[in-house]
N, C-alpha and C. Protein backbone atom coordinates (compact mmCIF):
# COMPACT_ATOMS: atom_id res chain seq x y z
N UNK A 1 -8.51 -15.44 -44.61
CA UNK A 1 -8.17 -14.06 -44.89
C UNK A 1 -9.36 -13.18 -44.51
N UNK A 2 -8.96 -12.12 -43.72
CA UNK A 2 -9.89 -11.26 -43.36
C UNK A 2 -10.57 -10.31 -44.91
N UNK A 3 -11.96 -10.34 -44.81
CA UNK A 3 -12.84 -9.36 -45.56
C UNK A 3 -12.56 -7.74 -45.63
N UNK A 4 -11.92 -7.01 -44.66
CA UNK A 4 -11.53 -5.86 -44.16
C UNK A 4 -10.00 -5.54 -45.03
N UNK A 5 -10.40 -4.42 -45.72
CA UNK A 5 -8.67 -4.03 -46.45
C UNK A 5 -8.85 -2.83 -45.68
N UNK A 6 -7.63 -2.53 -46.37
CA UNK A 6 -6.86 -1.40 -44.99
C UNK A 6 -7.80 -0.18 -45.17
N UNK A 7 -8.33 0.43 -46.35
CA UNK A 7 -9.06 1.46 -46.52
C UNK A 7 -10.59 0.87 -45.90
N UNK A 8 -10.82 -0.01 -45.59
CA UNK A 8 -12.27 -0.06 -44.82
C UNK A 8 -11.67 -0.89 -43.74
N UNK A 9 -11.43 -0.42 -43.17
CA UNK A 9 -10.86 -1.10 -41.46
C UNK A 9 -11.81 -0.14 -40.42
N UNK A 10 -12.86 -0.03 -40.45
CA UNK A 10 -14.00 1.10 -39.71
C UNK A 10 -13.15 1.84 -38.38
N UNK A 11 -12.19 1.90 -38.87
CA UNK A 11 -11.61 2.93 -37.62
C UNK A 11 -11.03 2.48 -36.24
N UNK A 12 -11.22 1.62 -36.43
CA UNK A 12 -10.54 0.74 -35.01
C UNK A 12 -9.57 0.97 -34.32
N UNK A 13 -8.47 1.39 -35.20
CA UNK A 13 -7.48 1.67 -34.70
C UNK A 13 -6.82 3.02 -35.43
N UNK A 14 -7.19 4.51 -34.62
CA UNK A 14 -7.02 5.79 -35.46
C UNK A 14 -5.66 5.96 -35.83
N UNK A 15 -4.62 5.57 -35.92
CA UNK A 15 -3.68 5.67 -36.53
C UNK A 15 -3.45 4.89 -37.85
N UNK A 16 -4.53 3.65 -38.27
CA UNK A 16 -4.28 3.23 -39.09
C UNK A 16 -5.87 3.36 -40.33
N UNK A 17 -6.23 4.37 -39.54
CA UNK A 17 -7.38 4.56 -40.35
C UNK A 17 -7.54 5.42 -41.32
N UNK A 18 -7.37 4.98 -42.36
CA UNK A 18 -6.43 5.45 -43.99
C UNK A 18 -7.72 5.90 -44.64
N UNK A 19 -8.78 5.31 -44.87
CA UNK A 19 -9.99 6.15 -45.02
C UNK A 19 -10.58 7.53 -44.59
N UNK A 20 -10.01 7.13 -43.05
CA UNK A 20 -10.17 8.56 -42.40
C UNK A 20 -9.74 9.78 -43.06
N UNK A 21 -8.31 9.17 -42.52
CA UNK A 21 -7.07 10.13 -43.31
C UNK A 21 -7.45 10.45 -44.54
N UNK A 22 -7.62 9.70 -45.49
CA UNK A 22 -7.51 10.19 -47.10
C UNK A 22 -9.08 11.38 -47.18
N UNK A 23 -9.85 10.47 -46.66
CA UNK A 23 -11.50 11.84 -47.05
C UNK A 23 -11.12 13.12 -46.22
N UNK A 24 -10.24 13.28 -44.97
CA UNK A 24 -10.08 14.53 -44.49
C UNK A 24 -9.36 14.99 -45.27
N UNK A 25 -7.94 14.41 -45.46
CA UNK A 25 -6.86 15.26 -45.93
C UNK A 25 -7.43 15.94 -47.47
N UNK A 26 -8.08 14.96 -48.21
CA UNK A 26 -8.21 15.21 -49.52
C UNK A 26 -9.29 15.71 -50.16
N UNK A 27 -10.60 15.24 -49.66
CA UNK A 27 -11.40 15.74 -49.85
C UNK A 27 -11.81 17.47 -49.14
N UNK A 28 -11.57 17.49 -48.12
CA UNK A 28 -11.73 18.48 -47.42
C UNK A 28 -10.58 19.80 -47.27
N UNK A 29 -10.85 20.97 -46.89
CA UNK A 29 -10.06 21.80 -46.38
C UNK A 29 -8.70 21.73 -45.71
N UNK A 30 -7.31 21.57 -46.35
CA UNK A 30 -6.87 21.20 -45.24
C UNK A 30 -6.65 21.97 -43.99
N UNK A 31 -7.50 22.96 -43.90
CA UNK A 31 -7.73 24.12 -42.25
C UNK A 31 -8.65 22.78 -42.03
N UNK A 32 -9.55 22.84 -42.26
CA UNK A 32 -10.32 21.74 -41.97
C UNK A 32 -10.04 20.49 -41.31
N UNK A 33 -9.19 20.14 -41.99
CA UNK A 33 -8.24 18.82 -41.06
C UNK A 33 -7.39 18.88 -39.76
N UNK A 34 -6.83 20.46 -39.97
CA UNK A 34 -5.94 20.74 -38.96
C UNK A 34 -7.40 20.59 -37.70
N UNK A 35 -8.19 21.63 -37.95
CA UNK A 35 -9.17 21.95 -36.94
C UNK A 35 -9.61 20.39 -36.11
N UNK A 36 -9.64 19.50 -37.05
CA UNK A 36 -9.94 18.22 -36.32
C UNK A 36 -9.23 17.59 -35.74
N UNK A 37 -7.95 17.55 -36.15
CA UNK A 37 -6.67 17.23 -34.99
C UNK A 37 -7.12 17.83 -34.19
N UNK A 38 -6.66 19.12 -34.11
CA UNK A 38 -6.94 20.24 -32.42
C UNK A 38 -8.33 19.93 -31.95
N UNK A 39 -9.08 19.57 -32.42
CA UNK A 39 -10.51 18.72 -31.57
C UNK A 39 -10.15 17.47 -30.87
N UNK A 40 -9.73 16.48 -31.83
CA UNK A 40 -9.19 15.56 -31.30
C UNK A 40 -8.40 15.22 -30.14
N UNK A 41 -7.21 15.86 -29.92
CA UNK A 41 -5.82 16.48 -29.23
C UNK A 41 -7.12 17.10 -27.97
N UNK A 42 -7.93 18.37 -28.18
CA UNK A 42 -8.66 18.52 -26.76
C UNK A 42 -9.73 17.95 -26.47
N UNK A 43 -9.96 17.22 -27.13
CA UNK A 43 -11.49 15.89 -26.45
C UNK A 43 -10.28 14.76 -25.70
N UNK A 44 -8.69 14.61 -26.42
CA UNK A 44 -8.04 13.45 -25.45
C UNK A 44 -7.55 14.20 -24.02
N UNK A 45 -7.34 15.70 -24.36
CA UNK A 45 -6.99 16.45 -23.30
C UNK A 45 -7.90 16.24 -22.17
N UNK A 46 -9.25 16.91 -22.62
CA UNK A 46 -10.35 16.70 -20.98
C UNK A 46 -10.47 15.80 -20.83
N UNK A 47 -10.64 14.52 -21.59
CA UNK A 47 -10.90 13.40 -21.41
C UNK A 47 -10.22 12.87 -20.07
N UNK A 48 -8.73 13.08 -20.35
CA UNK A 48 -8.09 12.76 -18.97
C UNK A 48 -8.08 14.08 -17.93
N UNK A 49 -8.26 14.79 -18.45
CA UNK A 49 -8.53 16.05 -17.43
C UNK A 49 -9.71 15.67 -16.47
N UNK A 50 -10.78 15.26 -16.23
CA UNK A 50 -11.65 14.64 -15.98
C UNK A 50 -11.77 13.51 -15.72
N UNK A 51 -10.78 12.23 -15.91
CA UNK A 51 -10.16 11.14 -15.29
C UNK A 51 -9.53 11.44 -14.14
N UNK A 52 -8.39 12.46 -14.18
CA UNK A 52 -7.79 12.65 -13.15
C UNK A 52 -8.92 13.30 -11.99
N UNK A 53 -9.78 14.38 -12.44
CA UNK A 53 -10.35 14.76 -11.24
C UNK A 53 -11.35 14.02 -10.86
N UNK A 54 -11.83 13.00 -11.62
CA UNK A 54 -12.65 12.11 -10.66
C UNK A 54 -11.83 11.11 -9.94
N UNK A 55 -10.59 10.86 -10.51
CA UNK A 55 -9.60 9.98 -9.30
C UNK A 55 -9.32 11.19 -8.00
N UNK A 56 -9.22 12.34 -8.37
CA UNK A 56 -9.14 13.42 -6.97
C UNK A 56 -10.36 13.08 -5.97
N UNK A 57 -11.64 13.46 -6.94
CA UNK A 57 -12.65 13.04 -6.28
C UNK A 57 -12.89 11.77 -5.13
N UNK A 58 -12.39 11.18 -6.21
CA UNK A 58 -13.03 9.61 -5.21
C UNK A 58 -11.60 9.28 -4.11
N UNK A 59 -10.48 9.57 -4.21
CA UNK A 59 -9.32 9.71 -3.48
C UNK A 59 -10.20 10.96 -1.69
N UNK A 60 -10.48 11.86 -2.00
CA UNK A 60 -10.95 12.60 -1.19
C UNK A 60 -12.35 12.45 -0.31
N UNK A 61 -13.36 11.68 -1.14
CA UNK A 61 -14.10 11.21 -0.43
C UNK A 61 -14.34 10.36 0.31
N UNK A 62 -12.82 9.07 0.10
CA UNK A 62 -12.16 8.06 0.78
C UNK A 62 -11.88 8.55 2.53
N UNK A 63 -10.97 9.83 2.16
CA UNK A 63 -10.61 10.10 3.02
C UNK A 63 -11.48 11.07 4.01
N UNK A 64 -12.63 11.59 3.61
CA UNK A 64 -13.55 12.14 4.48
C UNK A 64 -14.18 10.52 5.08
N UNK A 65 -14.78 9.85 4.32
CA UNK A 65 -15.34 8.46 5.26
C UNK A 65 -14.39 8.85 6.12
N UNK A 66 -13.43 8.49 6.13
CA UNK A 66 -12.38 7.60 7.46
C UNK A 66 -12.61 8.55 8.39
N UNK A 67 -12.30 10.13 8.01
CA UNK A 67 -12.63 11.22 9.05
C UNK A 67 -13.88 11.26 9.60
N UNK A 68 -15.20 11.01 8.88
CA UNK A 68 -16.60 11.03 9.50
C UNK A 68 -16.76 9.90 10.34
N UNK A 69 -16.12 8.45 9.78
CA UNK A 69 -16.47 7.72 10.29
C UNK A 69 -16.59 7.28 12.35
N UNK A 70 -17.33 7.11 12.60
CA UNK A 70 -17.55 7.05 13.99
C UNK A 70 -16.78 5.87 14.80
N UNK A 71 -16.10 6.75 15.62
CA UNK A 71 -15.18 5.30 16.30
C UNK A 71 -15.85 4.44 17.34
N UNK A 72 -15.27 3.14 17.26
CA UNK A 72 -16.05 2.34 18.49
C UNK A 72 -15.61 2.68 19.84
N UNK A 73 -16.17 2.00 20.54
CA UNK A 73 -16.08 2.26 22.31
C UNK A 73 -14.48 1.94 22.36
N UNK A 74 -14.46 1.00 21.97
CA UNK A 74 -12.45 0.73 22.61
C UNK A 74 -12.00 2.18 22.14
N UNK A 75 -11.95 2.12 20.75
CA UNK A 75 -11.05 3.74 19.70
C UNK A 75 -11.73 4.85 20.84
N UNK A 76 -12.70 4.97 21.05
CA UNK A 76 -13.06 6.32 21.93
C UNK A 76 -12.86 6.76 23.01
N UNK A 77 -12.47 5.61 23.77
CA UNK A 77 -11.37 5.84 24.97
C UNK A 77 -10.62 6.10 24.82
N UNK A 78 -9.90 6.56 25.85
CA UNK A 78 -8.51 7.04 25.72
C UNK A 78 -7.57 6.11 26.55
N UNK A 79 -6.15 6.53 26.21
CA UNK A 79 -5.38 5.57 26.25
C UNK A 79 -5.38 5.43 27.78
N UNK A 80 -5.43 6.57 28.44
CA UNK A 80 -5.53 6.29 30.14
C UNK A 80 -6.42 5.36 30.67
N UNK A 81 -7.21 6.03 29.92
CA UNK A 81 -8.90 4.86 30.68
C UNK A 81 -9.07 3.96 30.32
N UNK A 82 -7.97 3.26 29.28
CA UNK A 82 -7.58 1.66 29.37
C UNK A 82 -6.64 1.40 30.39
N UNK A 83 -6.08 1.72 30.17
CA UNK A 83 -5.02 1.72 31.18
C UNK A 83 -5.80 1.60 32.62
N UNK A 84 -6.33 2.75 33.06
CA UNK A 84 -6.69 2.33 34.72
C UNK A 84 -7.77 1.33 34.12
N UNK A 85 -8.69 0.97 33.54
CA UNK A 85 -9.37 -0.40 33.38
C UNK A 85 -8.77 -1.49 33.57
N UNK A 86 -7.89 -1.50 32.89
CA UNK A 86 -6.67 -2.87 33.42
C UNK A 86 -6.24 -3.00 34.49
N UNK A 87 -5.96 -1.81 35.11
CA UNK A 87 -5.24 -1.84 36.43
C UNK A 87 -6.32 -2.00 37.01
N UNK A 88 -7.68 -1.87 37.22
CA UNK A 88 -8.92 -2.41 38.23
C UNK A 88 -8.70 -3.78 38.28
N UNK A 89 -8.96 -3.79 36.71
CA UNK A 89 -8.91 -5.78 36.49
C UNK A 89 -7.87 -6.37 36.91
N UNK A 90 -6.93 -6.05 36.92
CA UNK A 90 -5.65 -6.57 37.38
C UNK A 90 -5.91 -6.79 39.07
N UNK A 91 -5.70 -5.40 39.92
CA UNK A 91 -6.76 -5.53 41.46
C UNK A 91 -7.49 -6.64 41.99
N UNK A 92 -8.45 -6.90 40.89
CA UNK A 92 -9.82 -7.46 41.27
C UNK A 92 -9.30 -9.23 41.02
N UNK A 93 -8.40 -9.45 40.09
CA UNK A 93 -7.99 -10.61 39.71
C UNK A 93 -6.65 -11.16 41.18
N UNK A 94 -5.79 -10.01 41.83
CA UNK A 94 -5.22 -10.48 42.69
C UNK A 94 -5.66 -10.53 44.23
N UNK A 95 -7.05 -9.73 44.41
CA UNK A 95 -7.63 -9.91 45.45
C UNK A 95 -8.55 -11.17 45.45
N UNK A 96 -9.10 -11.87 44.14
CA UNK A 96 -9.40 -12.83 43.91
C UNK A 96 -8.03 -14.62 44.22
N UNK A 97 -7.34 -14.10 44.19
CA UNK A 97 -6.33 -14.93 44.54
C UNK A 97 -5.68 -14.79 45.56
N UNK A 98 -5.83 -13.79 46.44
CA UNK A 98 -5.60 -13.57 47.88
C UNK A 98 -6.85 -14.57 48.62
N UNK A 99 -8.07 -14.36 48.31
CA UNK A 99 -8.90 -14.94 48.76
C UNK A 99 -8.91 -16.74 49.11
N UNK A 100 -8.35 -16.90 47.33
CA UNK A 100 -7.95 -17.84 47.62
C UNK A 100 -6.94 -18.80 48.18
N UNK A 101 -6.06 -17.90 48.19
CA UNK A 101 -4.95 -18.38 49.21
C UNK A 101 -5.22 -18.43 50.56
N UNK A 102 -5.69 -17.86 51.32
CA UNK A 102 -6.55 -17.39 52.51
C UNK A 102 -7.21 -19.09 52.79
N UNK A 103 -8.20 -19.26 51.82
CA UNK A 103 -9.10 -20.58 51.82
C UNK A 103 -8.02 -22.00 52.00
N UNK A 104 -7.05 -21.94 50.79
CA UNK A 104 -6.04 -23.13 51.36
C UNK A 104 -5.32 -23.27 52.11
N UNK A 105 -5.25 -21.88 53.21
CA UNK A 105 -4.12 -21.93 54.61
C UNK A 105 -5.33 -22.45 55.10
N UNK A 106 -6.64 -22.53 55.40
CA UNK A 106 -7.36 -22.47 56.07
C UNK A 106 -7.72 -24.27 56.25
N UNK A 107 -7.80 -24.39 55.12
CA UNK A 107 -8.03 -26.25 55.14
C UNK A 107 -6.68 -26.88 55.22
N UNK A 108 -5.30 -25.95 55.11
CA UNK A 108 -4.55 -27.21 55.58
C UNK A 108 -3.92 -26.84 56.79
N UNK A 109 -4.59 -26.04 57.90
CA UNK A 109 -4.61 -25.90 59.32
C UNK A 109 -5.16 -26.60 59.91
């Protein structure tokens, strides 16, 4: 059996924290109590108010990398000047095999 009764449960879980509850509600003002809800309620408010904009944040600075980032030699060409690159290589690969065709008429003459 746990040592912890419900009035000393140190707060762990604020909905069941009955200590809490009882010294605000009772001991104190209840303006007083209200005021600490509405603290509460806007410390959970910015809290995620400020979650979300650092997920904006880091979402946006994602996307500047990719924009700053510097493209390589292939990405920086353009699609033409692959293109006629291939078509050289292509050239250079069938004049290479002309040549050699040339060489085997030649030895079996």
């Amino acid at each position: 059996e746990e040592h912890k009764t419900i009035l000393w449960n140190d707060g762990r879980n604020q909905a069941t924290d009955v200590q809490n509850e009882l010294f605000n509600k009772y001991f104190n003002a209840p303006e007083l109590d209200q005021e600490r809800k509405e603290a509460d309620r806007q410390a959970k408010y910015f809290d995620s108010l400020s979650r979300h904009k650092s997920e904006d944040i880091r979402a946006i600075r994602k996307v500047l990398e990719k924009v700053n980032k510097e493209p390589s030699k292939e990405e920086s060409k353009s699609l033409n000047i692959q293109i006629l690159d291939l078509k050289n290589q292509i050239d250079e690969v069938n004049k290479k095999i002309d040549r050699i065709q040339i060489e085997r008429k030649k030895i079996e003459d």
